[in-house]
N, C-alpha and C. Protein backbone atom coordinates (compact mmCIF):
# COMPACT_ATOMS: atom_id res chain seq x y z
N UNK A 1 -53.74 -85.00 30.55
CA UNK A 1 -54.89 -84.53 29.81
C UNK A 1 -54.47 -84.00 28.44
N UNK A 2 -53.69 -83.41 28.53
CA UNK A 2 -52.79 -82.35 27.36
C UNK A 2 -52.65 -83.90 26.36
N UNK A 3 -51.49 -84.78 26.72
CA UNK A 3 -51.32 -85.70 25.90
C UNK A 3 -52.31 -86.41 25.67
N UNK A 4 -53.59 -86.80 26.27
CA UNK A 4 -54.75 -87.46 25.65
C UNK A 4 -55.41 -86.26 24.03
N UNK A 5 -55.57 -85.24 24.07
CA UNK A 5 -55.99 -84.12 23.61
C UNK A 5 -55.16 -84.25 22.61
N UNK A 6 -54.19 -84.72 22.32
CA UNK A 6 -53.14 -84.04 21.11
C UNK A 6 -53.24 -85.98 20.57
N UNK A 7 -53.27 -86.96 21.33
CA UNK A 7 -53.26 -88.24 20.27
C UNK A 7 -54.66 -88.44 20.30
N UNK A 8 -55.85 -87.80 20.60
CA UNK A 8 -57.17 -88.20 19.76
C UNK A 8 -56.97 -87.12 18.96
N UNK A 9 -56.50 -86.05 18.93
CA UNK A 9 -56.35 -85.26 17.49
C UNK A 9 -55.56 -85.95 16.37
N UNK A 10 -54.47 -86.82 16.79
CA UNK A 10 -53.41 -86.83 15.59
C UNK A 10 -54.37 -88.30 15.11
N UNK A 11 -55.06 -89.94 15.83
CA UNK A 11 -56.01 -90.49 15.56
C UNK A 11 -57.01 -89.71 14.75
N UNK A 12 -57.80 -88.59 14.51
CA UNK A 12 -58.50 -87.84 13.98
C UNK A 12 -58.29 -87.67 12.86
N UNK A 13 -57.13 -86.77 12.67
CA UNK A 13 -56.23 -86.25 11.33
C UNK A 13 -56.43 -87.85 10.32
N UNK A 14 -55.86 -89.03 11.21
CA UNK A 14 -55.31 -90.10 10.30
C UNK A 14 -56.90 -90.84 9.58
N UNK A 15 -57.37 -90.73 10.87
CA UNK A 15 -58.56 -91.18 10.05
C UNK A 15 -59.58 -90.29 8.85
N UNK A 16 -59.35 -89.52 8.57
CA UNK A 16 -59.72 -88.07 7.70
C UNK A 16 -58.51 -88.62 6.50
N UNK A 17 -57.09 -88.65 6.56
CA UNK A 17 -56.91 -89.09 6.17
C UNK A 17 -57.00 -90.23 5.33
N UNK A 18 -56.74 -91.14 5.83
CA UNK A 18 -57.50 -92.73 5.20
C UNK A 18 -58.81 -92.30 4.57
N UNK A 19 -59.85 -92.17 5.10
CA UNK A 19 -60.91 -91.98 4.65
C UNK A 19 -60.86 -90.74 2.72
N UNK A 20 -60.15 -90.37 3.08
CA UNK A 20 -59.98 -88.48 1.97
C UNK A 20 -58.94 -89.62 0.73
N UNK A 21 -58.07 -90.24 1.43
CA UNK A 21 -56.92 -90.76 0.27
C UNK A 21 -57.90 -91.11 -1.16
N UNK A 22 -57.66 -91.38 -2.40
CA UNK A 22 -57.88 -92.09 -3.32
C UNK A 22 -59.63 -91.41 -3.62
N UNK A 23 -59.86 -90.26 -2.89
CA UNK A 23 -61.33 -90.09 -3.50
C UNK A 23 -61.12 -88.57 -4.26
N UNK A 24 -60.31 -88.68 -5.59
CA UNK A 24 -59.95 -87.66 -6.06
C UNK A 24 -61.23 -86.83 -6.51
N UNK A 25 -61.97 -86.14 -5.49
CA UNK A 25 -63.42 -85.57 -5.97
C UNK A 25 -63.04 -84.08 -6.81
N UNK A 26 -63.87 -84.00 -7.38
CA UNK A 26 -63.50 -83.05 -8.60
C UNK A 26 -62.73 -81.83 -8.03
N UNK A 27 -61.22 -81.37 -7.87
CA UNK A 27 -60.16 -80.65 -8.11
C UNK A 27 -59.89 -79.08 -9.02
N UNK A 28 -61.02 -78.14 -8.18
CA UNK A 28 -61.17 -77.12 -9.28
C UNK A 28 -59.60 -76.47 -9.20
N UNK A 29 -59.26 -75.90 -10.39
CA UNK A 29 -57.64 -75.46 -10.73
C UNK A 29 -58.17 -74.09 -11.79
N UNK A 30 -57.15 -73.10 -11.72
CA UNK A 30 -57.46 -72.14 -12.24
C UNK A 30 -56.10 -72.13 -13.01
N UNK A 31 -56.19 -72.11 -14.30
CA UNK A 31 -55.03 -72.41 -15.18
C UNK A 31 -54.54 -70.66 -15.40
N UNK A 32 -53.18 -70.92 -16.21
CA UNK A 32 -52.67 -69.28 -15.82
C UNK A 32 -53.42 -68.26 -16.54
N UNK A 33 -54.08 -68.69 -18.04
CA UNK A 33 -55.05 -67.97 -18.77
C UNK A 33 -55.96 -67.46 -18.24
N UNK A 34 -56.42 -67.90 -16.62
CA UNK A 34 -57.59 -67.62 -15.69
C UNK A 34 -58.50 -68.77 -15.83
N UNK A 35 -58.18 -69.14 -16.72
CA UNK A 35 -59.81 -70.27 -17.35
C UNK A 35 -59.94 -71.40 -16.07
N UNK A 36 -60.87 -71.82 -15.89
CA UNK A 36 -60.99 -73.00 -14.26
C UNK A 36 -61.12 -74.00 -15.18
N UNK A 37 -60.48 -75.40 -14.16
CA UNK A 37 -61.05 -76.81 -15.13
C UNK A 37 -61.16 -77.76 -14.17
N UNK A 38 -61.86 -78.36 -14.16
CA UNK A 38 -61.73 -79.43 -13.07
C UNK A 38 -60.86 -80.86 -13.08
N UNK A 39 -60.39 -81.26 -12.09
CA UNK A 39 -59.65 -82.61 -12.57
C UNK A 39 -60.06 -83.79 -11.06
N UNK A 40 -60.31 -84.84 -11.87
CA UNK A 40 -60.98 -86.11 -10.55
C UNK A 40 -62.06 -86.53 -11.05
N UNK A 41 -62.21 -87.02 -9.91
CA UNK A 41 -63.91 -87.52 -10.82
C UNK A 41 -64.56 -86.53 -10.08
N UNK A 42 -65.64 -86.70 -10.99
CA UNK A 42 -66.64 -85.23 -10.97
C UNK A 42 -67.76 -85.68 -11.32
N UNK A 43 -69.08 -84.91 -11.16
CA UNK A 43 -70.31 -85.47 -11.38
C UNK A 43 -71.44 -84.31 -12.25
N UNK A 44 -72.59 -84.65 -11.78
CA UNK A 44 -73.74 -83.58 -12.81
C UNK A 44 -73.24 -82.24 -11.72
N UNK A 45 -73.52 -82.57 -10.69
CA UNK A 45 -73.37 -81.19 -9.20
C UNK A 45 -72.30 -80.50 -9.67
N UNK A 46 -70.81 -80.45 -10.30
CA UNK A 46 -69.83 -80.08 -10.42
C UNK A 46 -69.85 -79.22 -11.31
N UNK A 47 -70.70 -79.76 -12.47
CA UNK A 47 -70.89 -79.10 -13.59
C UNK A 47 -71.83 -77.93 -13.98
N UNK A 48 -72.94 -78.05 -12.69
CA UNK A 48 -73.59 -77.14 -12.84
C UNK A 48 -73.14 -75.61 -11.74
N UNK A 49 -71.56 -75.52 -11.55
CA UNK A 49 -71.71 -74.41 -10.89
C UNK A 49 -70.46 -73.91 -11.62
N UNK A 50 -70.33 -72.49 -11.04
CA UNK A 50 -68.61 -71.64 -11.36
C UNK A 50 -68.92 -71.44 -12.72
N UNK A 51 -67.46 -71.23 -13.62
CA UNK A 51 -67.72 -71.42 -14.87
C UNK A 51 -68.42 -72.74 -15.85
N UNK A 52 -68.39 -73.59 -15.52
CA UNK A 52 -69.21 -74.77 -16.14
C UNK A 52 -70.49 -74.97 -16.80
N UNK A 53 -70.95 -74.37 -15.66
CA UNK A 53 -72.69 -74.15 -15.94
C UNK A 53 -73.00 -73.82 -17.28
N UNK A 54 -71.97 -72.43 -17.87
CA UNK A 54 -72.18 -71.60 -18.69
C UNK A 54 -72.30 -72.83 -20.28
N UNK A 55 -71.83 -74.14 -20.05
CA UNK A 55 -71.71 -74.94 -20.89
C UNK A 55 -72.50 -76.06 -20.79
N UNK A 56 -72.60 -76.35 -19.29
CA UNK A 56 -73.17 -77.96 -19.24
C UNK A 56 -74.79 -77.59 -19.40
N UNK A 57 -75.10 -76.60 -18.77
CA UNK A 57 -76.28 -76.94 -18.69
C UNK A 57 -77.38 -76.09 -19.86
N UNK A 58 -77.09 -75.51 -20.95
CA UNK A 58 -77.75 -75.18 -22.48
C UNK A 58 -77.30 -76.54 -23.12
N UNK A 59 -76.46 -77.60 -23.15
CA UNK A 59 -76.68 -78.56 -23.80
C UNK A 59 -77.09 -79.74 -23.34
N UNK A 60 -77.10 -79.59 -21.42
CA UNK A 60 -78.43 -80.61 -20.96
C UNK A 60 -79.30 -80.86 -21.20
N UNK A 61 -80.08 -79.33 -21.03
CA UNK A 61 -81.38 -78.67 -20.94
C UNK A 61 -82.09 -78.85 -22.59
N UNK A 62 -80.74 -78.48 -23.42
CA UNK A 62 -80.99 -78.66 -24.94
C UNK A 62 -81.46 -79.34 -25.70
N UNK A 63 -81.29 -80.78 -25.31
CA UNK A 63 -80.94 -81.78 -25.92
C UNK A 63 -82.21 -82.77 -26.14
N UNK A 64 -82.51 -82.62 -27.09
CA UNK A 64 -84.10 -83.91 -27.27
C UNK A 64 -83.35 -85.54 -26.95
N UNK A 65 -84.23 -85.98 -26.17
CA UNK A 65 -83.27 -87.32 -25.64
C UNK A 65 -84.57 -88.40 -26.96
N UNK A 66 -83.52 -89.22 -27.51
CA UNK A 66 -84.43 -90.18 -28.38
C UNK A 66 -85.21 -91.07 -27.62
N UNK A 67 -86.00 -91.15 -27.15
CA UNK A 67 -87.12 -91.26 -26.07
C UNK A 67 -86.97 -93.22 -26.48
N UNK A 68 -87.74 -93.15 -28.19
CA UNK A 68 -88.25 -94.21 -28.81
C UNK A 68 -87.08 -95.21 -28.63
N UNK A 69 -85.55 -94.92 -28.89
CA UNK A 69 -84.35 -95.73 -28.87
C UNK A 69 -84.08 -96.26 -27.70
N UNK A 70 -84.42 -95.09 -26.55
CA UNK A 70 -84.16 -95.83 -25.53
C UNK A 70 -84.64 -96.76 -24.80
N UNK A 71 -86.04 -96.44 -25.37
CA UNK A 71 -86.87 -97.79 -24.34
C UNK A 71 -87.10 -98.86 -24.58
N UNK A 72 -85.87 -99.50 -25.63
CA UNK A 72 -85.47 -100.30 -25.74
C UNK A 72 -84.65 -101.37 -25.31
N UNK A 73 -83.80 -100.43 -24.46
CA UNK A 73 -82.40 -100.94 -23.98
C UNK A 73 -82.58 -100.38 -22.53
N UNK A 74 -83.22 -99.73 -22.43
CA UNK A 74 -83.16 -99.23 -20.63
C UNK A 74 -82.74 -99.93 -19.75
N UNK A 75 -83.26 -101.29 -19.39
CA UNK A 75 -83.01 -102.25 -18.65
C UNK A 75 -82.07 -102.99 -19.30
N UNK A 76 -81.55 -103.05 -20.44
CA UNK A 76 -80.03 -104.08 -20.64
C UNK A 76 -78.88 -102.83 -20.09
N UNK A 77 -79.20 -101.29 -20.17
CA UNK A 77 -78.32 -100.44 -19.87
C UNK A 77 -78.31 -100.25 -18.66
N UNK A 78 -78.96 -100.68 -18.03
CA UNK A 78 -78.77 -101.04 -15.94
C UNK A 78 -77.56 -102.09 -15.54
N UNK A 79 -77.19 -102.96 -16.59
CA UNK A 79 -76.70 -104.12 -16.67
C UNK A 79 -75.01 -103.58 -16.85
N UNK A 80 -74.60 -102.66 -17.00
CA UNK A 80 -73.33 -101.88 -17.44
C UNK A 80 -72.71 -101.05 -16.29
N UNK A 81 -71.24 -100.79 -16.11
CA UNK A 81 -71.43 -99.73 -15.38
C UNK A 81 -70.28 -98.76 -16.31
N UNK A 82 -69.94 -97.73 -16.22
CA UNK A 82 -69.50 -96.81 -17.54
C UNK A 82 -68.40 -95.65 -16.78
N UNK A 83 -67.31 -96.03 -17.42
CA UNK A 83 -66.31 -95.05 -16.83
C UNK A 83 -65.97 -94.35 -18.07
N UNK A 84 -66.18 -92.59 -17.57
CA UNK A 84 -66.52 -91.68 -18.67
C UNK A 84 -64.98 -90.63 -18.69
N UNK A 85 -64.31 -90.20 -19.18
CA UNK A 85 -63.16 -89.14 -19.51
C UNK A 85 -63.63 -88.37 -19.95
N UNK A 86 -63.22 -86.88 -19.81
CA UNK A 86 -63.58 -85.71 -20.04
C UNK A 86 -62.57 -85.25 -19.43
N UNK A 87 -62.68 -83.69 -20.43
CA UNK A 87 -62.52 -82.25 -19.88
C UNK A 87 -62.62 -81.67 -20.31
N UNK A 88 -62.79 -80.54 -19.12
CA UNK A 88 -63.69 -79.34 -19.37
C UNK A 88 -63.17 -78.08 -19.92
N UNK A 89 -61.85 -78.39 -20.59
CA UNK A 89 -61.21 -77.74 -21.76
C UNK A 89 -61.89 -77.92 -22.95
N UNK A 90 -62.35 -78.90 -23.00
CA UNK A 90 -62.26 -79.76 -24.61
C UNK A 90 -63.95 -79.57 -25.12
N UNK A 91 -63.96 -79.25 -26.10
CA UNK A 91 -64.78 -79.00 -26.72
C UNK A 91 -65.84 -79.88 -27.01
N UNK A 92 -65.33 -81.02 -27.70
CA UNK A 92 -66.52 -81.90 -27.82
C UNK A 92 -66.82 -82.74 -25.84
N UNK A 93 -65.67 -82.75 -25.33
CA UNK A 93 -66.54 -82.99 -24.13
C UNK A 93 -67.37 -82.07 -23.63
N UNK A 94 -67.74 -80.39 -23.64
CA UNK A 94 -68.37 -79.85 -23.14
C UNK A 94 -69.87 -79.98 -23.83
N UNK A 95 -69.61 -80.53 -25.68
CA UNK A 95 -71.01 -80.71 -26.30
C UNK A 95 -71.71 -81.89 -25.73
N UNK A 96 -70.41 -83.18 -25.40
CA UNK A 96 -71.34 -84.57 -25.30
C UNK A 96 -71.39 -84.84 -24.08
N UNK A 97 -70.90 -84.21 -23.12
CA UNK A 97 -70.73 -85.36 -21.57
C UNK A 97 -72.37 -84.49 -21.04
N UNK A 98 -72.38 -83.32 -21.50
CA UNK A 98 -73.77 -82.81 -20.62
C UNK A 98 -75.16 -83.43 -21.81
N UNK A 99 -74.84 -83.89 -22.81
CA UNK A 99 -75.74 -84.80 -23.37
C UNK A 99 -75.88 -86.46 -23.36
N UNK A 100 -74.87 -86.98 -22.85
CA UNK A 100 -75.11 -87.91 -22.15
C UNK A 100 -75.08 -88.15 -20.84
N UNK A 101 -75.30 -87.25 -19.86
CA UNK A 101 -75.91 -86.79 -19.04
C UNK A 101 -77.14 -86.73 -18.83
N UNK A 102 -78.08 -86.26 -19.77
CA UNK A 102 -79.44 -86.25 -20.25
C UNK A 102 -79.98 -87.56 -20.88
N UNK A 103 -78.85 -88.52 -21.51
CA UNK A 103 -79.79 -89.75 -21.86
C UNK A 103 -79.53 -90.74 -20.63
N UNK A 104 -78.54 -90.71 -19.84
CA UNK A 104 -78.50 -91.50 -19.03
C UNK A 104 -79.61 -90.94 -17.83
N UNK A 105 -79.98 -89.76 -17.55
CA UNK A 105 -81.78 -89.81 -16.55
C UNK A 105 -82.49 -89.61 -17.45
N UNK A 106 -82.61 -89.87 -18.80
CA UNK A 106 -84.12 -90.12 -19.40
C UNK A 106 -83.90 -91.82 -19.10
N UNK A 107 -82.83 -92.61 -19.38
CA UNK A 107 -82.83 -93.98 -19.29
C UNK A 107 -83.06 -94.48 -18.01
N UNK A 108 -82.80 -93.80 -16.80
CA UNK A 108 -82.94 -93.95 -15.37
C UNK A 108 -82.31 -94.84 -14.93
N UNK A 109 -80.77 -94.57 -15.46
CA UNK A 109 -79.80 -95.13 -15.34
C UNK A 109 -79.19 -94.68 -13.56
N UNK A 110 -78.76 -95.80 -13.23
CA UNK A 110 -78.37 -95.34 -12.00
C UNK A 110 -76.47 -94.85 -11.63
N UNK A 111 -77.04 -93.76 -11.44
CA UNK A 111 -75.85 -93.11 -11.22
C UNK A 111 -74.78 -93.33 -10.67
N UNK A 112 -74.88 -94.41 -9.51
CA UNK A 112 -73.61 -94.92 -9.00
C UNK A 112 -72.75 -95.40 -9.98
N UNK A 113 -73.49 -96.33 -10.59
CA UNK A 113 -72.79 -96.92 -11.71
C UNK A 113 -71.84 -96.04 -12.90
N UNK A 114 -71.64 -95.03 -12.65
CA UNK A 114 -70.76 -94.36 -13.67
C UNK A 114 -69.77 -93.16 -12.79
N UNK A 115 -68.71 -93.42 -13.11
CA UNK A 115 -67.75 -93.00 -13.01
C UNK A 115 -67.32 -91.73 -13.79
N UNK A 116 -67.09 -90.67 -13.65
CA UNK A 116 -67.01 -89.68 -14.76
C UNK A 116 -65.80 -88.88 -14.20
N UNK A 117 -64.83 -89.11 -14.89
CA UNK A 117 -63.11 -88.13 -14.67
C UNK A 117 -62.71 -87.31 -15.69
N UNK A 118 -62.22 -86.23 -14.71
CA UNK A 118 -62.07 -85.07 -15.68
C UNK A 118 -60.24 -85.32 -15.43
N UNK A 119 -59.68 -85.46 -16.88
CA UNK A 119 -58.26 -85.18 -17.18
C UNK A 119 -58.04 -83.65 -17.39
N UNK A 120 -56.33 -84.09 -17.45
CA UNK A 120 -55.51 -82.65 -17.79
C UNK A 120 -55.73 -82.53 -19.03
N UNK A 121 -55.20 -81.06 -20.25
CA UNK A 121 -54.86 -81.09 -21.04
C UNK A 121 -53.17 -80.52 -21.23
N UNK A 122 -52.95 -80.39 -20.02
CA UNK A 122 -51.35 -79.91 -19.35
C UNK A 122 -50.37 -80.72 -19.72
N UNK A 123 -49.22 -80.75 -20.57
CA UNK A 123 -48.03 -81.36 -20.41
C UNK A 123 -47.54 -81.83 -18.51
N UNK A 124 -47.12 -82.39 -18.03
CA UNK A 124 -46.58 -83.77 -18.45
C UNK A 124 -47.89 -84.15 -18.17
N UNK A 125 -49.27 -83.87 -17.63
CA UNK A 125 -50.60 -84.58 -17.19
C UNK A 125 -51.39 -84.78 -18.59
N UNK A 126 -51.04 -85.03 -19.45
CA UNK A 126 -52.16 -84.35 -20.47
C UNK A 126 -52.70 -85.94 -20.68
N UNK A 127 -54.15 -85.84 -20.55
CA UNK A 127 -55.04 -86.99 -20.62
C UNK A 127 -55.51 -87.47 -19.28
N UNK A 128 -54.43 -87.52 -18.65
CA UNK A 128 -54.10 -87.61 -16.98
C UNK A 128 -55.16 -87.03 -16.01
N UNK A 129 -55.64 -87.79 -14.73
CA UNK A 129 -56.27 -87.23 -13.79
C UNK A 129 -55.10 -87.64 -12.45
N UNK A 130 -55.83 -86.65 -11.59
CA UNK A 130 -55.08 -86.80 -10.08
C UNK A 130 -54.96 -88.14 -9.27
N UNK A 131 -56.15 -88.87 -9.62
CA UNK A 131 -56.34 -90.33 -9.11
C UNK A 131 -55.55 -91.53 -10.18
N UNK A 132 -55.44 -90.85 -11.06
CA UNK A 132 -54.78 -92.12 -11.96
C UNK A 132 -55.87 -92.83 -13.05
N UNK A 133 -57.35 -92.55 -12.38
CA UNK A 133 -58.21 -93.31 -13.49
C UNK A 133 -58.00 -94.02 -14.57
N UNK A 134 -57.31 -93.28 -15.07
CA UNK A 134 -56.89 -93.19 -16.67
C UNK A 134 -56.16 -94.60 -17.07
N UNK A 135 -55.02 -94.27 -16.14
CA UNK A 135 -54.04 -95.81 -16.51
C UNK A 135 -54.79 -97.32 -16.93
N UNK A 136 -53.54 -97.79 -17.95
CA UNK A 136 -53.51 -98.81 -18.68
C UNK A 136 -55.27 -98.82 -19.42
N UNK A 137 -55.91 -97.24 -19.97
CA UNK A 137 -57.06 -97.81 -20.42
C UNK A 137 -57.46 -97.44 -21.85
N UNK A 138 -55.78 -96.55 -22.51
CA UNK A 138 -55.64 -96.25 -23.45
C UNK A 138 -56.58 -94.87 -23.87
N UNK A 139 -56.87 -94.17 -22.77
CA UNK A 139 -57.86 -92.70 -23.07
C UNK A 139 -56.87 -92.02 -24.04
N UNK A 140 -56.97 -91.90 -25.21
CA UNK A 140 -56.50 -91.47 -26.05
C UNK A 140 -57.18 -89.59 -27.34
N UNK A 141 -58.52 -90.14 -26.82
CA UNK A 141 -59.86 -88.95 -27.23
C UNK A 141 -60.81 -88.37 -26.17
N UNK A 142 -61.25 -87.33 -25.94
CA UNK A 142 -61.83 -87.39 -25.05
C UNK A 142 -63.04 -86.50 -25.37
N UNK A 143 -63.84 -86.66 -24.88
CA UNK A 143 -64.52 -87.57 -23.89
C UNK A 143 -64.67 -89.03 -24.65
N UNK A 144 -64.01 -90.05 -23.67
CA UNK A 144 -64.56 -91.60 -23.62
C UNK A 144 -65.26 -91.85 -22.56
N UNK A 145 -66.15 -92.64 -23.48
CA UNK A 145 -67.60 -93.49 -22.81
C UNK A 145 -66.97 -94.91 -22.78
N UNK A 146 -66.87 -95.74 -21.66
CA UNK A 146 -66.21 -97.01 -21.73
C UNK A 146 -67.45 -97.56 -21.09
N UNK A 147 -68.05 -98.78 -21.68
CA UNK A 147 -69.19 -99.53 -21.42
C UNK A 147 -68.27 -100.55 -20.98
N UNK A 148 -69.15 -101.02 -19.06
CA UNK A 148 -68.23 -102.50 -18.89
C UNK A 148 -69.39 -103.40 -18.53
N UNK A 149 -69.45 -104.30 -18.78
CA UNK A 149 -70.38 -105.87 -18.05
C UNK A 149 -69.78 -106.83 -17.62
N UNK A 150 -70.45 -107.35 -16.18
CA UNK A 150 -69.26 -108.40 -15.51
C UNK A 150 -67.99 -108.08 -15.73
N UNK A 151 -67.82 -106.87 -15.30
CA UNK A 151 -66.42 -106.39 -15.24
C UNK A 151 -65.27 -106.25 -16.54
N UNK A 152 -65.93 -106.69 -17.76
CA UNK A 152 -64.93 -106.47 -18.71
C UNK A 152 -65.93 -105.14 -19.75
N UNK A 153 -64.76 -105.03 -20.41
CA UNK A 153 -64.93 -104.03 -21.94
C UNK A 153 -65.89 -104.15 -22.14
N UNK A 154 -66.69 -103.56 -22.82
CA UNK A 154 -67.56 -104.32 -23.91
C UNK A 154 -67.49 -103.37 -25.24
N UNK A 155 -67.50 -102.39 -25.05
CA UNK A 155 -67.39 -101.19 -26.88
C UNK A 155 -67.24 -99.92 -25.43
N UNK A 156 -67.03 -98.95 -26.56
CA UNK A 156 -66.70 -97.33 -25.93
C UNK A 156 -67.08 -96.93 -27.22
N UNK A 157 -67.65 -95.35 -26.85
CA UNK A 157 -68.03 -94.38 -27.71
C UNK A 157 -66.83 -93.05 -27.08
N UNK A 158 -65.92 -92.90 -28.63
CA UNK A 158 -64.93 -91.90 -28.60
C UNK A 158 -64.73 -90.99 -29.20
N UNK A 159 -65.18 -89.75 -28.37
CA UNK A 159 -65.30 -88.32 -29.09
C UNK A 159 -66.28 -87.96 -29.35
N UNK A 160 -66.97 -88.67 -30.33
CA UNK A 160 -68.60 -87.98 -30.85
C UNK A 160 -69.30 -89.19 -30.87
N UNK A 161 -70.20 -89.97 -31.02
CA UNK A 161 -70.64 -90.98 -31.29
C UNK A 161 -71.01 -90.71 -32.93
N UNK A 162 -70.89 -92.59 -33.44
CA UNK A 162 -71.22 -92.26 -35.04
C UNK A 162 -72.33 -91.89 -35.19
N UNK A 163 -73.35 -92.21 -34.65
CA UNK A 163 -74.71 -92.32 -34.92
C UNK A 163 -75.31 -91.08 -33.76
N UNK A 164 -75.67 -91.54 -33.40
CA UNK A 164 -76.12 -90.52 -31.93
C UNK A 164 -75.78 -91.46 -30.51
N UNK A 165 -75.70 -90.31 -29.59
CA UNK A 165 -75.49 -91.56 -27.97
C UNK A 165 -76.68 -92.78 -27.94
N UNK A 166 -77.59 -92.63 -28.16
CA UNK A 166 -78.71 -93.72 -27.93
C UNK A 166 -78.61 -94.07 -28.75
N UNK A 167 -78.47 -93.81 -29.82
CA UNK A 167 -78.36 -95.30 -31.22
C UNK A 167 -76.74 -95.91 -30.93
N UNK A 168 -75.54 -95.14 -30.23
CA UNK A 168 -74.23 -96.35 -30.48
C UNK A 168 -74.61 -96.73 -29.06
N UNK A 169 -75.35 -96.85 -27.97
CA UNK A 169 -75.88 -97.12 -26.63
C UNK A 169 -76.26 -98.60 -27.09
N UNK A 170 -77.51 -98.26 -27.86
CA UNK A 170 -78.07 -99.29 -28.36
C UNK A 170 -77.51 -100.65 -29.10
N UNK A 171 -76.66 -100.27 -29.79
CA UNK A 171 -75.56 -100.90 -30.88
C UNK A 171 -74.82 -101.46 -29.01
N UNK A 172 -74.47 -100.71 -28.58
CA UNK A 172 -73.02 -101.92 -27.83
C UNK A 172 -74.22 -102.54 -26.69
N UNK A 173 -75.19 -102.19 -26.06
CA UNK A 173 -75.93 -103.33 -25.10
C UNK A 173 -76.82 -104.51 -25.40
N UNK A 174 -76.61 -104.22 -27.25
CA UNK A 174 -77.42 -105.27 -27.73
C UNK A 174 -76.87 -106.18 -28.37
N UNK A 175 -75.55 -105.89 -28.39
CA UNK A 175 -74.18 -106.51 -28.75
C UNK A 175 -74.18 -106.37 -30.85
N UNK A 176 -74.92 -105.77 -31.07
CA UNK A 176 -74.40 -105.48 -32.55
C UNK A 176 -72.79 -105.07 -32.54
N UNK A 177 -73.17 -105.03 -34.11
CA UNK A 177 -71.51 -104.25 -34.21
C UNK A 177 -71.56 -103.32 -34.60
N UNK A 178 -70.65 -102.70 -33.47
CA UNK A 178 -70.39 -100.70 -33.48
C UNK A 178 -68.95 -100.96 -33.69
N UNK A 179 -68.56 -99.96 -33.94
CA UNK A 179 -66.79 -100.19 -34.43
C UNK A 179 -67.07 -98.17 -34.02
N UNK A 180 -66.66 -97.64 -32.95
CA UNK A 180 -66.19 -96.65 -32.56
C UNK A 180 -65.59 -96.08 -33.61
N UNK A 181 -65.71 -94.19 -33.03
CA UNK A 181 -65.23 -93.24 -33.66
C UNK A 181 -63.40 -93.27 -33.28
N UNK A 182 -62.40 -93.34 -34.26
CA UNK A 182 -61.17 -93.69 -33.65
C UNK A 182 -60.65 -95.27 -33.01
N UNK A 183 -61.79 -96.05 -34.31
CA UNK A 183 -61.63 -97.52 -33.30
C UNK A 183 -60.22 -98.10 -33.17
N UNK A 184 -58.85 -97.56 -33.01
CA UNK A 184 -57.81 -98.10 -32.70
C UNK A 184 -57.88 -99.00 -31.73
N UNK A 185 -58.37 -97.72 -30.64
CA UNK A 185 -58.25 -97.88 -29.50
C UNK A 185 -58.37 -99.19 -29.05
N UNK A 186 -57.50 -99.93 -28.24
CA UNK A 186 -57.87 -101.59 -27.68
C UNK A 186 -59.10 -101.16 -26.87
N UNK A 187 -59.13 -102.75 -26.51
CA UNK A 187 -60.46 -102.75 -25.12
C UNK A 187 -59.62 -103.31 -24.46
N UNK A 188 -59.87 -103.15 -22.50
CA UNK A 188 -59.22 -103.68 -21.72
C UNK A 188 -60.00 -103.83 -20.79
N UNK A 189 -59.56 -104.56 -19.70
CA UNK A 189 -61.07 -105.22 -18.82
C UNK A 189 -60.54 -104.31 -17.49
N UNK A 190 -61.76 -104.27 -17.09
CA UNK A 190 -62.15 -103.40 -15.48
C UNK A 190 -61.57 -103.59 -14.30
N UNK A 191 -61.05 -102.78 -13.74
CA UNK A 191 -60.17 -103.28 -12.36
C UNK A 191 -61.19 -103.37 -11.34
């Protein structure tokens, strides 16, 4: 009995395991300054609690969403799915990720579709998340907005957008030409 009891526990553990591996869900860390930051992917729920709130949600709540721009592109912006970098060190990510936050549910964009990871700003992690996200995708500014269709590139908005989020939104799903803030950066296609 004893040995049935101890290998459906250690079966248990493994499957918790397997299941837990690779889902780096947002990783709260309290850096030595005291300050908290999160690292993984992370979502709107993450942001609105602990210290976070104190940021995400006056420039959610804030934010006039360009109503007229978007209902333009709403439905070509269903067509995308968007892996976002941040952290919640960084300044302009605390102005833009909770404002594009706000245009993506005025657009009624569906949320699965975006991916949102919070990096280090820590030596040797710096840019870096716990899952790896990051690799081979050249996150170099952050917050990046990486727009993909049928699985490749298509434009990213880096750091601030030139124009506003719904006007460089607009510019990359309608395939104009946007040439990004910091356009070094390559494009690389979606794993």
């Amino acid at each position: 009995m004893r040995t049935n009891v101890v290998f459906t526990l250690a079966i248990l553990c493994s499957v918790i395991a397997v299941n837990c591996h690779g889902q780096n869900v947002n990783q709260k860390v309290i850096e030595s300054n005291g300050q908290e930051k999160l690292l993984g992917q992370v979502n709107k729920i993450a942001f609105m609690k602990d210290s976070f709130v104190s940021w995400f949600e006056p420039e959610f709540t804030g934010y006039t969403v360009d109503t007229a721009t978007l209902k333009g592109v709403n439905e070509q912006l269903k067509k995308y799915k968007i892996k976002a970098f941040m952290g919640t060190w960084c300044g302009d990510s605390k102005r833009e990720v909770p404002r594009f936050y706000s245009v993506l549910e005025a657009a009624k964009f569906p949320m699965d579709q975006l991916l949102m990871v919070a990096v280090d700003h820590v030596q040797p992690n710096y840019k870096k998340s716990p899952g790896g996200e990051e690799k081979g995708l050249n996150i170099v500014k952050v917050p990046t907005f990486i727009f993909y269709k049928d699985g490749k590139e298509v434009n990213r908005i880096i750091e601030s957008p030139v124009i506003s989020i719904e006007k460089d939104m607009e510019a990359i799903v309608t395939g104009k030409n946007y040439i990004p803030n910091h356009s070094k950066v390559r494009l690389v296609p979606m794993d």
